[in-house]
N, C-alpha and C. Protein backbone atom coordinates (compact mmCIF):
# COMPACT_ATOMS: atom_id res chain seq x y z
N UNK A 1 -10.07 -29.45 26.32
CA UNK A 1 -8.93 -28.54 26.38
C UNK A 1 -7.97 -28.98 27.51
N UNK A 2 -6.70 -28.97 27.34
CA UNK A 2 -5.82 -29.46 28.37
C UNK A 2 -6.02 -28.20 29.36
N UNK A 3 -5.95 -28.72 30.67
CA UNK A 3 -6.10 -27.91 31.88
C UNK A 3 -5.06 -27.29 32.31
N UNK A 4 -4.50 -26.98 32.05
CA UNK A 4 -2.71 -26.26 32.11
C UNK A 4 -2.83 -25.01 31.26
N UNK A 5 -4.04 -25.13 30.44
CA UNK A 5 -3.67 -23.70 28.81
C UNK A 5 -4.53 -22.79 29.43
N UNK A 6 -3.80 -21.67 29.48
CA UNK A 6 -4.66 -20.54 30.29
C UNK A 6 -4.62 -19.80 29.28
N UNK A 7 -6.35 -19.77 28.89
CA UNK A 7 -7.29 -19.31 27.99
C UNK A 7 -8.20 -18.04 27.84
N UNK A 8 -8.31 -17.71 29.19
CA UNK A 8 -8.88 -16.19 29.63
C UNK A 8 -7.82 -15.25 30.08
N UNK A 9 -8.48 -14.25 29.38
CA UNK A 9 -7.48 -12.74 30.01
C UNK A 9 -7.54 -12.98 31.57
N UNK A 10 -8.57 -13.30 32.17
CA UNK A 10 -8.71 -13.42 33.69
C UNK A 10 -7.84 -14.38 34.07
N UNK A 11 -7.77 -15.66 33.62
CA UNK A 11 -6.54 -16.42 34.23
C UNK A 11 -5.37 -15.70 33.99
N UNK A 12 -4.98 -15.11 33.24
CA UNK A 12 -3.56 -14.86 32.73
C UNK A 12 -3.11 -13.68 33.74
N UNK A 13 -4.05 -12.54 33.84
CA UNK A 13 -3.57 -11.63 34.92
C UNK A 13 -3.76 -12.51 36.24
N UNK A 14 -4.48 -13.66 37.09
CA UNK A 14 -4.44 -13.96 37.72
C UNK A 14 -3.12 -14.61 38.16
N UNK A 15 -2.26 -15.31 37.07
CA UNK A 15 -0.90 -15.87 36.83
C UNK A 15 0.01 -14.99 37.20
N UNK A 16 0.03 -13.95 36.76
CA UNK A 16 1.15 -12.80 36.76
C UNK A 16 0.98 -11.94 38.07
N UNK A 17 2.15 -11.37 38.38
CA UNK A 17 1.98 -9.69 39.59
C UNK A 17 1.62 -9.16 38.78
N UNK A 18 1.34 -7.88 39.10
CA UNK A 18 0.36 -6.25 38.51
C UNK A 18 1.93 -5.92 38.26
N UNK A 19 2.16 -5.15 36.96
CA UNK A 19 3.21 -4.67 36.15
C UNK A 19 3.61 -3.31 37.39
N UNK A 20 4.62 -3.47 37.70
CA UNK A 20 5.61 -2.21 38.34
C UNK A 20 5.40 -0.75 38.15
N UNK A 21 5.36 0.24 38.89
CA UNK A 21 5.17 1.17 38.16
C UNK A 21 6.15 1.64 37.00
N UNK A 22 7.53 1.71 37.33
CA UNK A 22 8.10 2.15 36.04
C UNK A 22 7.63 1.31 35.00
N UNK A 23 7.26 0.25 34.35
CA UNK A 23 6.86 -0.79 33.28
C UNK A 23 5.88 -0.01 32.88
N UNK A 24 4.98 0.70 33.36
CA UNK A 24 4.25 1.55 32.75
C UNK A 24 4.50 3.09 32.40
N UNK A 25 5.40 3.45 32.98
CA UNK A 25 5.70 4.80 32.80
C UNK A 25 6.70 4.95 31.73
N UNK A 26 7.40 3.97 31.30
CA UNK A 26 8.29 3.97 30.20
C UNK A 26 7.52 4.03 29.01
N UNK A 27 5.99 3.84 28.83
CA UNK A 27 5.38 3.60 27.27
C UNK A 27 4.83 5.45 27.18
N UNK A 28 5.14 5.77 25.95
CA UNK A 28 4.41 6.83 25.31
C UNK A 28 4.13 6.50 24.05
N UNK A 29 3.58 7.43 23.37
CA UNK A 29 2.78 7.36 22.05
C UNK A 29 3.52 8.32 21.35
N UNK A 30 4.59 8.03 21.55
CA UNK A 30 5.78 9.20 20.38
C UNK A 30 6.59 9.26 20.48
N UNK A 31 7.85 9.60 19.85
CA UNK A 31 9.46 9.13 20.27
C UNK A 31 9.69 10.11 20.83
N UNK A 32 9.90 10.16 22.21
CA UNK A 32 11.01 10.98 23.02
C UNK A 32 11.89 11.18 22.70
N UNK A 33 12.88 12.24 22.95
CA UNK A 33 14.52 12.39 22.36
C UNK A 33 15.34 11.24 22.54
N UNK A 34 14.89 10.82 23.93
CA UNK A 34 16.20 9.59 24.47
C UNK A 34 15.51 8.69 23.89
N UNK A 35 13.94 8.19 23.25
CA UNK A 35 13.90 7.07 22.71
C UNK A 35 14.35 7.09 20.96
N UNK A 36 14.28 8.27 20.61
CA UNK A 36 14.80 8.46 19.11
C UNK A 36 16.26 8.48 18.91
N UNK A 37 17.26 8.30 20.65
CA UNK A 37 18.85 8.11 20.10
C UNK A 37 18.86 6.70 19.94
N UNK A 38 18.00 5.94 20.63
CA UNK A 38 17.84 4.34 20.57
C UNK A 38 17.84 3.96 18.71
N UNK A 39 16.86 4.28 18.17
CA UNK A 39 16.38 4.35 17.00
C UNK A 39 17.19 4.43 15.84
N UNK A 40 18.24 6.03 16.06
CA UNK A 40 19.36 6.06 15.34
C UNK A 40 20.22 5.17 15.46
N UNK A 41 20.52 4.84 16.86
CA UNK A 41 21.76 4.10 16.84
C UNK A 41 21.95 2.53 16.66
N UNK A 42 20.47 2.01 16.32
CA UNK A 42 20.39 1.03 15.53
C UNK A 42 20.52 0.49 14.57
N UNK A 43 21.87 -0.33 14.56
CA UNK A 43 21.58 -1.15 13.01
C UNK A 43 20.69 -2.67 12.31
N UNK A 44 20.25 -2.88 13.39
CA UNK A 44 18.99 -4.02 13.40
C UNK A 44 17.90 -3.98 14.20
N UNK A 45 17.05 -3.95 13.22
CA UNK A 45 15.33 -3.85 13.28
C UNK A 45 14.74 -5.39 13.16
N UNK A 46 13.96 -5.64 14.16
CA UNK A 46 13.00 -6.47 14.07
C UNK A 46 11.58 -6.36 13.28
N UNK A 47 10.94 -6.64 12.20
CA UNK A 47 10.18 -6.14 11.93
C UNK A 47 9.39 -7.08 11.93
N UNK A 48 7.85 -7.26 13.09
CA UNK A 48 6.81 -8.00 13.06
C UNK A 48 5.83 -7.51 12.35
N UNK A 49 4.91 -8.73 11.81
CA UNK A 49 3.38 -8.18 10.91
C UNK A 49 2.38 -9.32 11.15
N UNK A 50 1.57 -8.99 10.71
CA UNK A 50 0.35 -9.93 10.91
C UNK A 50 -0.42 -10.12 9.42
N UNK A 51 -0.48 -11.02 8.97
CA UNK A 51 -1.13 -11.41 7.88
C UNK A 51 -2.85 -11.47 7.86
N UNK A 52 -3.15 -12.15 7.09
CA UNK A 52 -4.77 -12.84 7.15
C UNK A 52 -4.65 -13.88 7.97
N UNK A 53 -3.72 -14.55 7.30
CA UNK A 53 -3.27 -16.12 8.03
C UNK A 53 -2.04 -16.27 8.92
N UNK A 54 -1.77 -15.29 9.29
CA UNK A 54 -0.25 -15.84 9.69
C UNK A 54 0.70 -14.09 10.21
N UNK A 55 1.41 -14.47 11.27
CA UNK A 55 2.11 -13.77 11.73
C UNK A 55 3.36 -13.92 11.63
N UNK A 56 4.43 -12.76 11.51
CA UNK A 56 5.47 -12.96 10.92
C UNK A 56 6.72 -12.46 11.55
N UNK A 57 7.87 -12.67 11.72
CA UNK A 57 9.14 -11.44 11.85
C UNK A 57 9.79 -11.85 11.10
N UNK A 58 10.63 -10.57 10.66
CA UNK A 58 11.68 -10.49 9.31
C UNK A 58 12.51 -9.58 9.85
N UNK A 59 14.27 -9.70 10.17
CA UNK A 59 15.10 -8.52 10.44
C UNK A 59 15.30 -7.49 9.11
N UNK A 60 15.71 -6.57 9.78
CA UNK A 60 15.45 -5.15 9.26
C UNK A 60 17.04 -4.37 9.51
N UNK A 61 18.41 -4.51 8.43
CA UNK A 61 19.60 -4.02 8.80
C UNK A 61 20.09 -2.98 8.14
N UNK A 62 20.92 -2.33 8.24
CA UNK A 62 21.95 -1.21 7.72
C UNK A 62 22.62 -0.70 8.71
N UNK A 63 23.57 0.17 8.38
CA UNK A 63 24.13 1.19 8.34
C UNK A 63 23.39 2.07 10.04
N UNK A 64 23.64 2.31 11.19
CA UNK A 64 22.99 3.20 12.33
C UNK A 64 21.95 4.06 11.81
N UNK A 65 20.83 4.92 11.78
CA UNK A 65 20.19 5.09 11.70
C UNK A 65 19.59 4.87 10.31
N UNK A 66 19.02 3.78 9.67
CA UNK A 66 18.61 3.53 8.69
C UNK A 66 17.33 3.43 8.65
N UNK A 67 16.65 3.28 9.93
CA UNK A 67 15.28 3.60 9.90
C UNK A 67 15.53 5.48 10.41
N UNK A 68 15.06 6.03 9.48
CA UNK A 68 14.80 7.62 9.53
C UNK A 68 13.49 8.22 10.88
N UNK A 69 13.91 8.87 11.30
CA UNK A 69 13.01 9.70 12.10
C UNK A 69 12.28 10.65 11.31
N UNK A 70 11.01 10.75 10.54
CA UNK A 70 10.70 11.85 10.11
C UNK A 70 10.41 12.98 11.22
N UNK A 71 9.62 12.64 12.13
CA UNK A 71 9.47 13.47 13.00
C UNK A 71 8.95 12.44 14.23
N UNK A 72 8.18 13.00 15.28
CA UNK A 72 7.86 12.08 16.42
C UNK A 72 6.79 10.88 16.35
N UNK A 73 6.07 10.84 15.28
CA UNK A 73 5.25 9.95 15.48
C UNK A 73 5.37 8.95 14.24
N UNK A 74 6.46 9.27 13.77
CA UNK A 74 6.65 8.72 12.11
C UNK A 74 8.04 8.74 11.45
N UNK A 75 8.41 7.07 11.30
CA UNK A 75 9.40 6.40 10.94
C UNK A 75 9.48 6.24 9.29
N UNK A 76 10.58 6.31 8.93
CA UNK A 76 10.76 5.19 7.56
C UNK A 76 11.62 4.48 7.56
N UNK A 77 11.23 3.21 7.12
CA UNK A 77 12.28 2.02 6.65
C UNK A 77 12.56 1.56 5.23
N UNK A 78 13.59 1.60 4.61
CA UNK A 78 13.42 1.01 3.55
C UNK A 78 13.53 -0.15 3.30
N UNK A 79 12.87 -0.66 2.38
CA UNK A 79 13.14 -2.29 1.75
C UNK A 79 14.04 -2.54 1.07
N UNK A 80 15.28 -2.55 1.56
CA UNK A 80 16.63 -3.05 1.17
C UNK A 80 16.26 -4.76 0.11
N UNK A 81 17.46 -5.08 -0.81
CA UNK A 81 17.26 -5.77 -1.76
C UNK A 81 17.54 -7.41 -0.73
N UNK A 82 16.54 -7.92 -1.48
CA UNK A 82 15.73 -9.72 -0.65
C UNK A 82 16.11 -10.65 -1.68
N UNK A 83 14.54 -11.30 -0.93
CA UNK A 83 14.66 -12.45 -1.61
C UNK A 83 13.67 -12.75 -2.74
N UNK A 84 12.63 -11.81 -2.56
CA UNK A 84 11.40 -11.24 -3.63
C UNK A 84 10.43 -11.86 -2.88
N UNK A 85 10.15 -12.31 -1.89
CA UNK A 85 9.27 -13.50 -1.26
C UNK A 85 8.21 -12.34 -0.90
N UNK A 86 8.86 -11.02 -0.34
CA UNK A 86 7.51 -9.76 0.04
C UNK A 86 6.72 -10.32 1.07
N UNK A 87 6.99 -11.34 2.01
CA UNK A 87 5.92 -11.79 3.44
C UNK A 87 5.32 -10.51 3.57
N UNK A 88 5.92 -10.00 4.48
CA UNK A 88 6.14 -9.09 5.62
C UNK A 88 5.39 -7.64 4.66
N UNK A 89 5.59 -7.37 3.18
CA UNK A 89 4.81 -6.30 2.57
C UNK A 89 3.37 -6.88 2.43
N UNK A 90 3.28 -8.34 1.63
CA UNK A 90 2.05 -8.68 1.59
C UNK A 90 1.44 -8.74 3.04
N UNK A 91 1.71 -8.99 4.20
CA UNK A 91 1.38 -8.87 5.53
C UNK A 91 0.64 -7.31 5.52
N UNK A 92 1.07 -6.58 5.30
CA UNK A 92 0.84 -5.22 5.64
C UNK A 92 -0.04 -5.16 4.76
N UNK A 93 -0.32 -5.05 3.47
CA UNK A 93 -1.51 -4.87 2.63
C UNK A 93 -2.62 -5.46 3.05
N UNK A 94 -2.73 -6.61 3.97
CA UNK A 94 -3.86 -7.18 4.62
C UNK A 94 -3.80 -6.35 6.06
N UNK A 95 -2.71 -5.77 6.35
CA UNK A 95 -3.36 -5.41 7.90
C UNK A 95 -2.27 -4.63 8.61
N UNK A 96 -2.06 -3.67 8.52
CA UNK A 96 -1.08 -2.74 8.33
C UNK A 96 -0.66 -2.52 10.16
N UNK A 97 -1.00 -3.58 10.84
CA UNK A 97 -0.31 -3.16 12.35
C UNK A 97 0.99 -3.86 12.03
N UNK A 98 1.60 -3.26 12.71
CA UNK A 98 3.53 -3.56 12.75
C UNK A 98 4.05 -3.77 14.47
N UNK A 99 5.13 -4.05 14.56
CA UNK A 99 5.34 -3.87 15.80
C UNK A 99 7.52 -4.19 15.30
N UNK A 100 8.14 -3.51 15.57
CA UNK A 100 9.66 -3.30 15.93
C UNK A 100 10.26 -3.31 17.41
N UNK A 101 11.64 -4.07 16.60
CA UNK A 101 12.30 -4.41 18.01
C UNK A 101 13.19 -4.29 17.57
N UNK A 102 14.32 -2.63 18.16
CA UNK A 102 15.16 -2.48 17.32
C UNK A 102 16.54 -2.80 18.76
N UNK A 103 17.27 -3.42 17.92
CA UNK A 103 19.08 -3.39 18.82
C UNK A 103 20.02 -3.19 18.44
N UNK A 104 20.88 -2.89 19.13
CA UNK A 104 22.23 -2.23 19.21
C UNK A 104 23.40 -2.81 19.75
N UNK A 105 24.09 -3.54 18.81
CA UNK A 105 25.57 -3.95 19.08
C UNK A 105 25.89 -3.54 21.30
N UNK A 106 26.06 -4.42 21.78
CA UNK A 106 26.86 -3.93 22.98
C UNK A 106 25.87 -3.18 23.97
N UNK A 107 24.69 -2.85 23.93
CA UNK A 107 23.44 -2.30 24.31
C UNK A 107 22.85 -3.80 25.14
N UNK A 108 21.79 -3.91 26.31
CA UNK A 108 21.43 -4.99 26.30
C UNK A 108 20.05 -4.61 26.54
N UNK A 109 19.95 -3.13 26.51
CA UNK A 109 18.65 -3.13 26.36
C UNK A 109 17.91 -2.77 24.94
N UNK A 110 16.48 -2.98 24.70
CA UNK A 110 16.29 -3.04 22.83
C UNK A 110 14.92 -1.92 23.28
N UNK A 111 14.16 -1.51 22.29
CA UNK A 111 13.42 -0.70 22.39
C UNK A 111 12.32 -1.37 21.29
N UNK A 112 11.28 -0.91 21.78
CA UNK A 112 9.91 -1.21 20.66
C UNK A 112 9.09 -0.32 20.58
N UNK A 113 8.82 -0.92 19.15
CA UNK A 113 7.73 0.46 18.80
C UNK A 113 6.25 -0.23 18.39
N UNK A 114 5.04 -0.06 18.43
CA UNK A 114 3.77 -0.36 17.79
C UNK A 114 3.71 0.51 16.89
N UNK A 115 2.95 0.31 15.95
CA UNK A 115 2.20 0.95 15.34
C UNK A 115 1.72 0.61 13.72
N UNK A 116 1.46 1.25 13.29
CA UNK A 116 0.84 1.22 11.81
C UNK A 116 1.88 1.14 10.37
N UNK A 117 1.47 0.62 9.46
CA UNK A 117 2.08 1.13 7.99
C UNK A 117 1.79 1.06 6.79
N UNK A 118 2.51 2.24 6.25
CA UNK A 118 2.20 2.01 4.78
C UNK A 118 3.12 1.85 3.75
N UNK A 119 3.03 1.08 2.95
CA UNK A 119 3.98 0.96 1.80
C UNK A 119 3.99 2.19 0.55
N UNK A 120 4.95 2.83 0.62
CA UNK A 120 5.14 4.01 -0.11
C UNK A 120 6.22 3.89 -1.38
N UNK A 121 6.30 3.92 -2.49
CA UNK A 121 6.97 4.37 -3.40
C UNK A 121 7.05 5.78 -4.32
N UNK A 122 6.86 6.50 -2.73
CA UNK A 122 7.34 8.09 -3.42
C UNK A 122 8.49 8.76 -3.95
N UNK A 123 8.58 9.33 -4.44
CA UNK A 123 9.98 9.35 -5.07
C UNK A 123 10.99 10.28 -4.11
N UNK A 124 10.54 10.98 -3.27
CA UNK A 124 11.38 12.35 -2.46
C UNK A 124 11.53 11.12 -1.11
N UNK A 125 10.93 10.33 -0.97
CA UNK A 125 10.89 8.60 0.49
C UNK A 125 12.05 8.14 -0.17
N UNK A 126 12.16 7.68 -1.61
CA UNK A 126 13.15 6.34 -1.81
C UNK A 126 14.29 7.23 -1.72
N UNK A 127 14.26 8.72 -2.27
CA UNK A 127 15.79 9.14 -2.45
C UNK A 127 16.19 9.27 -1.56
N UNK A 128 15.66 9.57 -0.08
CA UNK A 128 15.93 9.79 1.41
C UNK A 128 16.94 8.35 1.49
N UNK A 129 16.71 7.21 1.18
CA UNK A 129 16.91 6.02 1.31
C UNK A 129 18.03 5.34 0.74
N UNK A 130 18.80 6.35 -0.40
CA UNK A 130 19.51 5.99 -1.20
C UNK A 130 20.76 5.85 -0.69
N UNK A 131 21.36 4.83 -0.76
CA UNK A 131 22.70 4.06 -0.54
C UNK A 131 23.41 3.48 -1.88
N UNK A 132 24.38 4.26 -1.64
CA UNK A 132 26.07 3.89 -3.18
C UNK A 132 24.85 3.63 -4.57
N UNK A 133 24.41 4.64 -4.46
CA UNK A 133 23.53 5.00 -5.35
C UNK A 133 22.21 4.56 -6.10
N UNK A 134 21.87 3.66 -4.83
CA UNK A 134 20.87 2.90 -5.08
C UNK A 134 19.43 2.91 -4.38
N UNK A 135 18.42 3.08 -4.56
CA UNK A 135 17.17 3.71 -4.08
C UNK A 135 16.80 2.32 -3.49
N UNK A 136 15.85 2.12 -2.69
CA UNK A 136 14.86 0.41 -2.36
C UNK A 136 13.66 0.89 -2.95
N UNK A 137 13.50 -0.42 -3.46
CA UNK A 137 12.32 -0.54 -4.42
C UNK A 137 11.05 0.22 -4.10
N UNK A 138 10.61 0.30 -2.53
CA UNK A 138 9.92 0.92 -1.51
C UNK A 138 10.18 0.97 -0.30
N UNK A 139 9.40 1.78 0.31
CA UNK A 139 9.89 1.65 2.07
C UNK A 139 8.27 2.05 2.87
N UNK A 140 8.82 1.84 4.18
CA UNK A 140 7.54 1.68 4.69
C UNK A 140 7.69 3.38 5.23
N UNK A 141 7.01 3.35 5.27
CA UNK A 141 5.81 4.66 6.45
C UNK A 141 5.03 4.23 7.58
N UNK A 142 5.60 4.63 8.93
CA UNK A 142 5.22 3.60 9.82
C UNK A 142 4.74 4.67 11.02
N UNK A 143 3.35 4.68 11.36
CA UNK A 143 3.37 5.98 12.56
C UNK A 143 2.94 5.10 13.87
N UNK A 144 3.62 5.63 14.43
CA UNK A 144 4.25 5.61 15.93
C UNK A 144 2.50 5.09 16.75
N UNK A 145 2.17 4.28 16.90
CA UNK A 145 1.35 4.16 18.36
C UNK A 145 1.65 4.38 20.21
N UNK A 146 2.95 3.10 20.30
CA UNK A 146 3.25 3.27 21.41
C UNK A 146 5.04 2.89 21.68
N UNK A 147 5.49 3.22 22.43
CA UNK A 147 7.14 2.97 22.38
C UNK A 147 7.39 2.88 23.75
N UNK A 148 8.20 1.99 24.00
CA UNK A 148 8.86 2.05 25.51
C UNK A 148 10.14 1.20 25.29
N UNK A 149 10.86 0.84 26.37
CA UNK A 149 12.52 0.22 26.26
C UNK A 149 12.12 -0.67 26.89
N UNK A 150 12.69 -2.25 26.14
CA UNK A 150 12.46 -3.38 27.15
C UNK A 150 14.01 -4.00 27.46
N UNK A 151 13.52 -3.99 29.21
CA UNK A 151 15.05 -4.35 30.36
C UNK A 151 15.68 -4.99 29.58
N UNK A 152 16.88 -5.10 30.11
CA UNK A 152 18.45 -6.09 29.55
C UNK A 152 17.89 -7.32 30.44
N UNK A 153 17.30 -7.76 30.82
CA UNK A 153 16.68 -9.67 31.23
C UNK A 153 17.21 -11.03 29.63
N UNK A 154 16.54 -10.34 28.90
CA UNK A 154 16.56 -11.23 27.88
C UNK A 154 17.76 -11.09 27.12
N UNK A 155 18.45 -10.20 27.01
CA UNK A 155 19.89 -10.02 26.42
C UNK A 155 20.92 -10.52 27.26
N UNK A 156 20.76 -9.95 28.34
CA UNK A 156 21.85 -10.66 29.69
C UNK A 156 21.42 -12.10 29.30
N UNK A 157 20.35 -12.90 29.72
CA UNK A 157 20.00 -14.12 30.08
C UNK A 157 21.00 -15.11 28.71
N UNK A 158 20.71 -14.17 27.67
CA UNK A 158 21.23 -15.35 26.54
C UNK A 158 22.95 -14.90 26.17
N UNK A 159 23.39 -13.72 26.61
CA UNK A 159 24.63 -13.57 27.17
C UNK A 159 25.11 -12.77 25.00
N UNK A 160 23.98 -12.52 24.58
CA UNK A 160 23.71 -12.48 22.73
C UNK A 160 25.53 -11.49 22.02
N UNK A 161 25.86 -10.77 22.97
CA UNK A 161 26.67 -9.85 22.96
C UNK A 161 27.81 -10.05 23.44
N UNK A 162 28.31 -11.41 23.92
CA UNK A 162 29.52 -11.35 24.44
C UNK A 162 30.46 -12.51 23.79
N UNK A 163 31.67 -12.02 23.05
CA UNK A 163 32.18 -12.92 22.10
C UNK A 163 32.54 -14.78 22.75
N UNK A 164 32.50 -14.90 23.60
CA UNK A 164 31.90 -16.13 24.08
C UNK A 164 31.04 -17.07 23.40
N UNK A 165 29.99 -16.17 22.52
CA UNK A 165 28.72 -16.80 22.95
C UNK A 165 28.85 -17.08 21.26
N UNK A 166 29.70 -16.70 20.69
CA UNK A 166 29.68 -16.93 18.96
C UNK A 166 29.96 -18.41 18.77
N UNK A 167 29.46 -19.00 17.57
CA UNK A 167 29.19 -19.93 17.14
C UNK A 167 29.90 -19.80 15.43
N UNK A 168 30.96 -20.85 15.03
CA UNK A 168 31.55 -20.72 13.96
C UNK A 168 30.16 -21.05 13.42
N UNK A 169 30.16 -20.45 11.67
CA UNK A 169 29.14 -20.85 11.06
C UNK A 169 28.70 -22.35 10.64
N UNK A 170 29.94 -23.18 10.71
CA UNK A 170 30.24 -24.17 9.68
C UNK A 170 29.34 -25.19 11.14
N UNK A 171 29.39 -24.60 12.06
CA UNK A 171 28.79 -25.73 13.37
C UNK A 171 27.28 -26.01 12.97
N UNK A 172 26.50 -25.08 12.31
CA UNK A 172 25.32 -25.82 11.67
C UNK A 172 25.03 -25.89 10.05
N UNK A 173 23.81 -26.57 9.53
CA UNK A 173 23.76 -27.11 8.03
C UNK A 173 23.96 -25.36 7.73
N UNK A 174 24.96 -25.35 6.49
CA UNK A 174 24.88 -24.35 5.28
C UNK A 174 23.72 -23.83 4.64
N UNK A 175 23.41 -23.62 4.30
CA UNK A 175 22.15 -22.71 2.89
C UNK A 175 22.00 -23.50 2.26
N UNK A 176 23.35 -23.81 1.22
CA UNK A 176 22.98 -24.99 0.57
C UNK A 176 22.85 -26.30 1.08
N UNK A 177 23.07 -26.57 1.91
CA UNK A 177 22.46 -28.10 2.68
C UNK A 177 21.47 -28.39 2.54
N UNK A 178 20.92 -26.87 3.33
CA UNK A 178 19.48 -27.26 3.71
C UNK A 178 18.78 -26.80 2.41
N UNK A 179 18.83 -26.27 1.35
CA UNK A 179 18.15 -25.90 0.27
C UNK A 179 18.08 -27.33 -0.52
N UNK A 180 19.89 -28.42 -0.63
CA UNK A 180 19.85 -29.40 -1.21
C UNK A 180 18.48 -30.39 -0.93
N UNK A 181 18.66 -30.52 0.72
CA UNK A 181 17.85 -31.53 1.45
C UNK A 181 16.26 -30.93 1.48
N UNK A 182 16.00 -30.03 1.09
CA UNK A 182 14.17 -29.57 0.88
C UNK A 182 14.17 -29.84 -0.38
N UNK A 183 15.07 -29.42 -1.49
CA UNK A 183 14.39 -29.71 -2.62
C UNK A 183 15.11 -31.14 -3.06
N UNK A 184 15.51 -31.70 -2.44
CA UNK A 184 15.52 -33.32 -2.78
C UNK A 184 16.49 -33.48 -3.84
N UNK A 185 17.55 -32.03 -3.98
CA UNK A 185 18.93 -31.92 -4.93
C UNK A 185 18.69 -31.91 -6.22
N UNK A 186 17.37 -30.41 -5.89
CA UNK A 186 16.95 -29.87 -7.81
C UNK A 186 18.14 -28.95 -7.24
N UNK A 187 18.17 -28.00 -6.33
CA UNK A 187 18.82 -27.56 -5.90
C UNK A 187 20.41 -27.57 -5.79
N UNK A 188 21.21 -27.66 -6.48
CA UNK A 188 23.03 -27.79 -6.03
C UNK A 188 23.27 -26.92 -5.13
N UNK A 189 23.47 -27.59 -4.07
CA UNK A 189 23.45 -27.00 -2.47
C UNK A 189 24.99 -26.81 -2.68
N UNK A 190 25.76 -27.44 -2.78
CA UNK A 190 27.36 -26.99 -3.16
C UNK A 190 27.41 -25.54 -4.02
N UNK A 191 27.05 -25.69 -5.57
CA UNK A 191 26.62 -24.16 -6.33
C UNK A 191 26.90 -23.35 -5.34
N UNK A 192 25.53 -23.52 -4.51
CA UNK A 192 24.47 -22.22 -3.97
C UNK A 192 25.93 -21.96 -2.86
N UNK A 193 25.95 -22.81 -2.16
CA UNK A 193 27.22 -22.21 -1.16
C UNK A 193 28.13 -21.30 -1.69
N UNK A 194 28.80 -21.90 -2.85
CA UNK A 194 30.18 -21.15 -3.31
C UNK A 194 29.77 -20.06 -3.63
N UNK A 195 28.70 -20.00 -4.36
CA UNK A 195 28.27 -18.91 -4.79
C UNK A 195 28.01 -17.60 -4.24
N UNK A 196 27.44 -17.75 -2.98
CA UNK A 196 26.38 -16.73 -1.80
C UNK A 196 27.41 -15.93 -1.45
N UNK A 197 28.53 -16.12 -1.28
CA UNK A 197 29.83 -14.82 -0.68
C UNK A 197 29.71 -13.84 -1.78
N UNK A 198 29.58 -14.02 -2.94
CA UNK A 198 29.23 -13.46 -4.55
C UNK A 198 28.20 -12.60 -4.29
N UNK A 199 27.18 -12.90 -4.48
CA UNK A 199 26.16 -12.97 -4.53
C UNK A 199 25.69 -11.72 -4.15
N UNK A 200 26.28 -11.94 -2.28
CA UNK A 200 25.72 -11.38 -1.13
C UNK A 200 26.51 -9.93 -1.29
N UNK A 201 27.81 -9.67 -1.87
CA UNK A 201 28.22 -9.11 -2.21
C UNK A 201 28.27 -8.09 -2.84
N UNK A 202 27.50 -8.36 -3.88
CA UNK A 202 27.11 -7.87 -5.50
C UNK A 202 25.48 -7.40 -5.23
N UNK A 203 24.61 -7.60 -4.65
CA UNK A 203 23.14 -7.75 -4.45
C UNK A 203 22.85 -6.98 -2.67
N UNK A 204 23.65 -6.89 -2.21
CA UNK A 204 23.57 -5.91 -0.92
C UNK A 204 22.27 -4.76 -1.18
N UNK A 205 22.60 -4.05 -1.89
CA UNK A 205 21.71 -2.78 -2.25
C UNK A 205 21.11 -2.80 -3.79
């Protein structure tokens, strides 16, 4: 084993200071009022999972509060229309811990949540969910373990929020580029480009 990879819980707290007191006083096991305005006023969700094999994140967008507050210990998200690939659902059918990292336009601090889920296609869940008249196929049911706010360090540091920091799209490969160059141009990476403004358009919800 290379001698540099710190392999025990004991090395690793030995590496680090003892966490601050506020770092601990910020976590509860239920959404507080001030952590449930975080929640609403999010239009992007991070959504992590854990597979059999494999761990995952997939963003999670809409509209400010699109993940619903049912009450304090229990969220819903819906599964807005994809790519059919289902990672992140098949993830959960093997092992239903979750973990969210939700942010907010102009905010530099983000908030997280642990906890559990389930994939629900109830019918009184999807209609909660319904946008320009369109239900998601399912949505999750997600109860609350633990929640706290993590500092503006990592938002400041990468500067993510300040029009500075934008990047025209055309500065890296397209969709279709990179779809041409994996599938060795079964793919019409040109098509797929012109197409996706369409597409993305028409297939939103």
């Amino acid at each position: 084993m290379d001698p540099h990879t710190i392999a025990t819980l004991a090395e690793l707290e030995a590496l680090y200071a003892r966490p601050a007191a506020p770092s601990l006083a910020k976590e509860v096991d239920y959404l507080h009022p001030h952590y449930r305005a975080f929640v609403e006023a999010a239009p992007l969700c991070l959504l992590s999972t854990v597979g059999k094999d494999v761990a995952e994140c997939s963003p999670r967008g809409d509209a400010p509060g699109f993940v619903q507050v049912l009450d304090e210990r229990t969220l819903l998200m819906p599964d807005r229309r994809g790519n059919n690939r289902i990672d992140s659902l098949r993830n959960i059918v093997a092992d239903p811990r979750v973990g969210l990292l939700f942010l907010i336009p102009g905010i530099n601090e983000t908030l997280r949540i642990n906890g559990t889920a389930r994939i629900s296609v109830a019918p009184d869940l999807l209609a909660r969910c319904e946008v320009e008249g369109k239900t998601p196929v399912s949505v999750l049911v997600i109860h609350v373990q633990a929640v706290f706010f993590q500092c503006a360090r990592a938002l400041l540091r990468s500067r993510v929020w300040d029009a500075g920091s934008r990047r025209p799209r055309n500065s890296l490969p397209s969709n279709g580029e990179i779809l041409a160059a994996l599938s060795r141009n079964a793919i019409d990476g040109e098509a797929y480009d012109r197409e996706l403004p369409e597409r993305l358009r028409t297939t939103l919800y």
